[in-house]
Protein backbone atom coordinates (compact mmCIF):
# COMPACT_ATOMS: atom_id res chain seq x y z
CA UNK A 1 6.69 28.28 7.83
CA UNK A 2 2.68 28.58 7.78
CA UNK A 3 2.43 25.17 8.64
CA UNK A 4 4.52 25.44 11.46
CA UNK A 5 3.05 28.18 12.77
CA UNK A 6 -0.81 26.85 12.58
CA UNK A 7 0.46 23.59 13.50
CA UNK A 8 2.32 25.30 16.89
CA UNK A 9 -0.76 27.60 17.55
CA UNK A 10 -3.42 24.86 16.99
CA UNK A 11 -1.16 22.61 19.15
CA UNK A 12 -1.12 25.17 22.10
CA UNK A 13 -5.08 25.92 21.89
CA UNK A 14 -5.85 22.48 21.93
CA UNK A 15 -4.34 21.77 25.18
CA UNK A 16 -5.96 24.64 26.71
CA UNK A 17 -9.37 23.39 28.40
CA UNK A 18 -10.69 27.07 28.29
CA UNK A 19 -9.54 27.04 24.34
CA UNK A 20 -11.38 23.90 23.77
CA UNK A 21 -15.35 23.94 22.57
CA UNK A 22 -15.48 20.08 21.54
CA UNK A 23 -13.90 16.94 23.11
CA UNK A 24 -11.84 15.10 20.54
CA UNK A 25 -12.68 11.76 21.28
CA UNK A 26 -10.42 8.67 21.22
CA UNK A 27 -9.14 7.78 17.63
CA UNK A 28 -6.68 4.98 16.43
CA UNK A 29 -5.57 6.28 12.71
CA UNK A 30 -6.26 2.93 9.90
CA UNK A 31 -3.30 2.06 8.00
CA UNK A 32 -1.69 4.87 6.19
CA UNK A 33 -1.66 2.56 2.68
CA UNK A 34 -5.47 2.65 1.99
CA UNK A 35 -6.85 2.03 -1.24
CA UNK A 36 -9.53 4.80 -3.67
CA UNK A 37 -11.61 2.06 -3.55
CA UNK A 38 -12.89 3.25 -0.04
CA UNK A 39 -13.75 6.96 -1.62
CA UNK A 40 -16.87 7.90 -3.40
CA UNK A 41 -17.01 8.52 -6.99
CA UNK A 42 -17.21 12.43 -6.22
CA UNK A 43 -13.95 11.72 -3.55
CA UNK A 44 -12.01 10.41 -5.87
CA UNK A 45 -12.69 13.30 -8.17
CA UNK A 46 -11.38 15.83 -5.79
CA UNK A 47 -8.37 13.77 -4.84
CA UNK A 48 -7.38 13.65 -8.26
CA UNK A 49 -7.79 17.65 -8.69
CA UNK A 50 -6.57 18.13 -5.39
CA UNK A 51 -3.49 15.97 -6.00
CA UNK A 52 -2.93 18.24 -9.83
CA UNK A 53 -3.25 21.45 -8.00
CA UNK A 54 -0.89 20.07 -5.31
CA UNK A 55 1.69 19.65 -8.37
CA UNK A 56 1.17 22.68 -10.03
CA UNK A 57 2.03 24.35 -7.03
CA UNK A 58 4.94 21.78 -6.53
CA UNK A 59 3.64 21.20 -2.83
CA UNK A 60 3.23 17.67 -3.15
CA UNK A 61 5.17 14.54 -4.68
CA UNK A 62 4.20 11.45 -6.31
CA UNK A 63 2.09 8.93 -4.64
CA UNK A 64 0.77 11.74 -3.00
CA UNK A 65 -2.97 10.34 -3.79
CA UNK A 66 -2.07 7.64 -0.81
CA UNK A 67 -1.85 10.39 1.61
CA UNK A 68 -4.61 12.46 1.17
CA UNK A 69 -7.22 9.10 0.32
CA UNK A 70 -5.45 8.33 4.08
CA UNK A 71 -6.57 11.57 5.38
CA UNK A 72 -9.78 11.99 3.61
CA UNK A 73 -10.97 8.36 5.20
CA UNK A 74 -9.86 8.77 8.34
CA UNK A 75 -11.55 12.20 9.02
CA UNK A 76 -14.89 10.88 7.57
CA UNK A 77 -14.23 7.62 10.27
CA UNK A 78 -13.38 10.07 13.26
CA UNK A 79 -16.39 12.69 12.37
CA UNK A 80 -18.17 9.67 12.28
CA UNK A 81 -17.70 9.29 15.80
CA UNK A 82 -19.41 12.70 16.73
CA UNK A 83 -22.11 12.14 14.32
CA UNK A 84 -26.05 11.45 15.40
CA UNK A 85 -28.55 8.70 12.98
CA UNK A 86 -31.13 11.15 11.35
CA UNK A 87 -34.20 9.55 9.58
CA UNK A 88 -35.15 11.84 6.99
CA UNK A 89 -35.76 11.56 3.38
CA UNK A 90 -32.68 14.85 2.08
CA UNK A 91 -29.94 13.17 0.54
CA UNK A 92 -27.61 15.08 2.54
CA UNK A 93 -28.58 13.93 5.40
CA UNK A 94 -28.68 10.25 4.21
CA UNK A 95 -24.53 10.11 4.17
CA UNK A 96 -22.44 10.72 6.64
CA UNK A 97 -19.71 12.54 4.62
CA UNK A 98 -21.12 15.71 2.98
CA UNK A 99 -19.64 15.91 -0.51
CA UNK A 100 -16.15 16.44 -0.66
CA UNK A 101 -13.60 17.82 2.00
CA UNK A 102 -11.80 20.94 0.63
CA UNK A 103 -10.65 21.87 4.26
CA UNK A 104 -8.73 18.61 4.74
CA UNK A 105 -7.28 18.89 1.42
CA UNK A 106 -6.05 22.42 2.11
CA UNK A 107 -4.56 21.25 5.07
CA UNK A 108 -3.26 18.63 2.90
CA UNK A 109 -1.55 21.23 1.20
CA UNK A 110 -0.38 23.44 3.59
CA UNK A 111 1.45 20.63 4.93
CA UNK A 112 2.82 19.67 2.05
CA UNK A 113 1.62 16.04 0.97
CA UNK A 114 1.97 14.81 4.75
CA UNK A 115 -0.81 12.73 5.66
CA UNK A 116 0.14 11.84 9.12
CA UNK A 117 0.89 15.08 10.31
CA UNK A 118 -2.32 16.79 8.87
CA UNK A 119 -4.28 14.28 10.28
CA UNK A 120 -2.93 14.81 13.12
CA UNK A 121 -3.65 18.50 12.91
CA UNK A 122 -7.08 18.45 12.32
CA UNK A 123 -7.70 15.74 15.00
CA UNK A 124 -6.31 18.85 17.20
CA UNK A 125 -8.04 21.55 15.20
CA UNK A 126 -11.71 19.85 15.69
CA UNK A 127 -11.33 20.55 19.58
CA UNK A 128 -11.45 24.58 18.36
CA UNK A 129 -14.70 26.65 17.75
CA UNK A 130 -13.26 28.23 14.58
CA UNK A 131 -13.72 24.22 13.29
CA UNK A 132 -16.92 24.98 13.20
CA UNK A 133 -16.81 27.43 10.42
CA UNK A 134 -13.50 26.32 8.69
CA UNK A 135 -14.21 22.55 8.25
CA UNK A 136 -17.69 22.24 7.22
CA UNK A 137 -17.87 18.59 7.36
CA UNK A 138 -16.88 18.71 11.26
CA UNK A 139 -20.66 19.96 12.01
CA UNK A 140 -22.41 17.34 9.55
CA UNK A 141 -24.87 15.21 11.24
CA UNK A 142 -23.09 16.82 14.31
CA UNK A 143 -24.24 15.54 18.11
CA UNK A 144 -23.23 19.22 19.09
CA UNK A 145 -26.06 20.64 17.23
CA UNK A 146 -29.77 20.61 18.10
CA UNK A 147 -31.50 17.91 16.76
CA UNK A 148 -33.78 19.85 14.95
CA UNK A 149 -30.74 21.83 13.20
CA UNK A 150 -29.34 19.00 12.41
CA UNK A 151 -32.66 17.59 10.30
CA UNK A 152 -32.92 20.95 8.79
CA UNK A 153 -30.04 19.72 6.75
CA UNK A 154 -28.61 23.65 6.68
CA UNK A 155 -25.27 24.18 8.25
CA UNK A 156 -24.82 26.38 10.93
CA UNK A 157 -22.24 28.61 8.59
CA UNK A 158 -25.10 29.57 6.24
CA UNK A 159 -27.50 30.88 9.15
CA UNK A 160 -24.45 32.40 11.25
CA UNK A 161 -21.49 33.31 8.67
CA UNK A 162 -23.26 34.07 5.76
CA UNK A 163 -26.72 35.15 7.38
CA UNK A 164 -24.01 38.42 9.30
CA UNK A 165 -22.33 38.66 5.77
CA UNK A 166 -25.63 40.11 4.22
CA UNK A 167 -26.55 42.26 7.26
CA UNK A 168 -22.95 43.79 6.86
CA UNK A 169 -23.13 44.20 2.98
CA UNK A 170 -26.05 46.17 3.60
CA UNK A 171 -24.65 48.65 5.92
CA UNK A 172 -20.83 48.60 4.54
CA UNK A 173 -21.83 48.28 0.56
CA UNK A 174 -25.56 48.93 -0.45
CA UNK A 175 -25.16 48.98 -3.83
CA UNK A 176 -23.78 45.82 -4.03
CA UNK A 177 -26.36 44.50 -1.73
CA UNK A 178 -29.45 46.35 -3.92
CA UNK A 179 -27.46 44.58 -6.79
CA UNK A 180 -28.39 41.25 -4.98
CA UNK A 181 -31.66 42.01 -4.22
CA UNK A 182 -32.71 42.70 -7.96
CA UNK A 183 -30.86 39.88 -9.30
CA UNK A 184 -33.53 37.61 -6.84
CA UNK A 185 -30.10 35.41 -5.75
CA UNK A 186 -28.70 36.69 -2.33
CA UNK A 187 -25.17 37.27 -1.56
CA UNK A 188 -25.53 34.06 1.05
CA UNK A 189 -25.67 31.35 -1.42
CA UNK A 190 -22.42 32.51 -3.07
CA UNK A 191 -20.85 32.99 0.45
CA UNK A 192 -21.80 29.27 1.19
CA UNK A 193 -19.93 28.37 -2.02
CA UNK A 194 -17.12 30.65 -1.07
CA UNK A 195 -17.04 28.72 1.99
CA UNK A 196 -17.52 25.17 1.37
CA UNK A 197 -14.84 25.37 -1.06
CA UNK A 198 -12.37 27.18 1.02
CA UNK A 199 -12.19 29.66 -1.67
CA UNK A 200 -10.83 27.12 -3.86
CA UNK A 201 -11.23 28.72 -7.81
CA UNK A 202 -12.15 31.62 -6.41
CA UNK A 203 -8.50 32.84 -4.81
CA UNK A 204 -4.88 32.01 -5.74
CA UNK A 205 -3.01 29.87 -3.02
CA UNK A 206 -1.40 32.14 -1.09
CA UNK A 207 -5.07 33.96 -0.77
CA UNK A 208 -6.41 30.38 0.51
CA UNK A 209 -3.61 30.51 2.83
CA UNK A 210 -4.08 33.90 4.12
CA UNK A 211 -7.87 33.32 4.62
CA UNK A 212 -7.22 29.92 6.20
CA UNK A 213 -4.55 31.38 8.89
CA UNK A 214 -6.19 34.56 9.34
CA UNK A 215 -9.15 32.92 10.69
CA UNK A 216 -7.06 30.55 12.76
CA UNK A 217 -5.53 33.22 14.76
CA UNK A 218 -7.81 35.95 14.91
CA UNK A 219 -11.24 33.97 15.27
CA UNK A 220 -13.95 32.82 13.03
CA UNK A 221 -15.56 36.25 12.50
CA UNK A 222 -12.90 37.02 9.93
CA UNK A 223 -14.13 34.59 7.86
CA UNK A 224 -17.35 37.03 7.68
CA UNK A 225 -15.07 39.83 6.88
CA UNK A 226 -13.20 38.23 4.40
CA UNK A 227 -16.38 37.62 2.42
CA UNK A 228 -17.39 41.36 2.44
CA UNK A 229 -13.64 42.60 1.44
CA UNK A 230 -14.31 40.37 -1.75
CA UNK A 231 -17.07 42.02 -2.30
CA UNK A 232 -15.31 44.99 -1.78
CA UNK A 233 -13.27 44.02 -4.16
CA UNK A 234 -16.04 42.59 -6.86
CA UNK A 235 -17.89 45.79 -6.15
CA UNK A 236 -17.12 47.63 -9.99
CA UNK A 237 -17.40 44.02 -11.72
CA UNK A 238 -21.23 43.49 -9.88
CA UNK A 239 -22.64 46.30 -10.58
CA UNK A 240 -21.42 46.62 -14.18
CA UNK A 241 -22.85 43.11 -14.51
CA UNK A 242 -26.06 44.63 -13.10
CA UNK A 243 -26.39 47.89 -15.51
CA UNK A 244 -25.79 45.15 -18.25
């Protein structure tokens, strides 16, 4: 039913021009057998967790390592497209995929295991603004950017997202935030993890769904609020830590 619905809602913002931020671009999709070969060492890693999370949750079937390899290379070769050559000496910069895609392979999931149709969804889905924030990998290298954010090599979530996280968490919780401040590591670099990761470890599934879809529909400030409510939620736990 979720996938229906983002699928339907995605579908019906995408083909409104005021809806759209991004042009899509023209895209033929490769061959949906493709081999791990084409992955990097650190893909293949999270295709193979991916894939035994997938099972555990008995969302996906065997052979289902073909589909998401099949999404996972043709995102990187579509982002591609929308990508700008940077000379600079970070290693993040240096590749045009930037570590591995948890968004895609929550998509993955959501759909359950069908790699055409996800791909398919997030071709749609990059046309949104709340890409932006959701898929971190759609504003790597990005020709949307400036060029001198784009050399910074620091994603637009962790100056926008996490940067309005903090100034909340010291207004809504400021012991939490004074718990931050003496621990010398700020509540942003956690956020960014949060984020990156789609919550992955963090939350159960039907969490990562609810985050996922709530930020779909309602916009891609929630994603800010969702990261104070956890630490809301953490609030007891961090400042026990902090006495101890």
């Amino acid at each position: 039913v979720l996938a229906e619905l983002i699928e339907t809602f995605v579908l019906h913002l995408s083909e409104s021009g005021s809806d759209c931020y991004f042009s899509m671009g023209k895209y033929e999709a490769m061959d949906a057998d493709v081999k791990n070969e084409s992955l990097s060492s650190v893909q293949q890693l999270g295709v193979e967790m991916t894939v035994r999370y997938g099972k555990y949750l008995n969302l996906l079937k065997e052979n289902a390592e073909n589909g998401l390899c099949f999404v996972l290379i043709n995102c990187e070769k579509f982002l591609k497209q929308q990508q700008r050559t940077v000379s600079s000496s970070l290693r993040c910069l240096q590749e045009c995929c930037a570590g591995y895609d948890w968004f895609a392979s929550s998509a993955f999931l959501i759909m359950s295991g069908d790699g055409e149709k996800t791909l398919t969804f997030l071709q749609r889905f990059s046309r949104l603004l709340v890409s932006a924030f959701l898929w971190l990998p759609r504003l790597h290298r990005s020709m949307h950017l400036p060029t001198t954010t784009v050399e910074s090599g620091i994603h637009p979530v962790y100056f926008y997202s996490a940067h309005h996280v903090e100034m909340l968490l010291k207004a809504e919780l400021p012991l939490v935030f004074s718990a931050f401040h003496m621990s010398g590591f700020t509540p942003s670099q956690i956020c960014l993890q949060w984020i990156t990761q789609c919550f992955w470890n963090y939350m159960n599934w039907s969490d990562i769904c609810h985050y996922i879809a709530v930020c779909v529909f309602m916009g891609p400030d929630y994603q800010i609020y969702m990261c104070i409510s956890v630490f809301r939620h953490l609030q007891q736990d961090i400042l026990k830590h902090t006495e101890a």
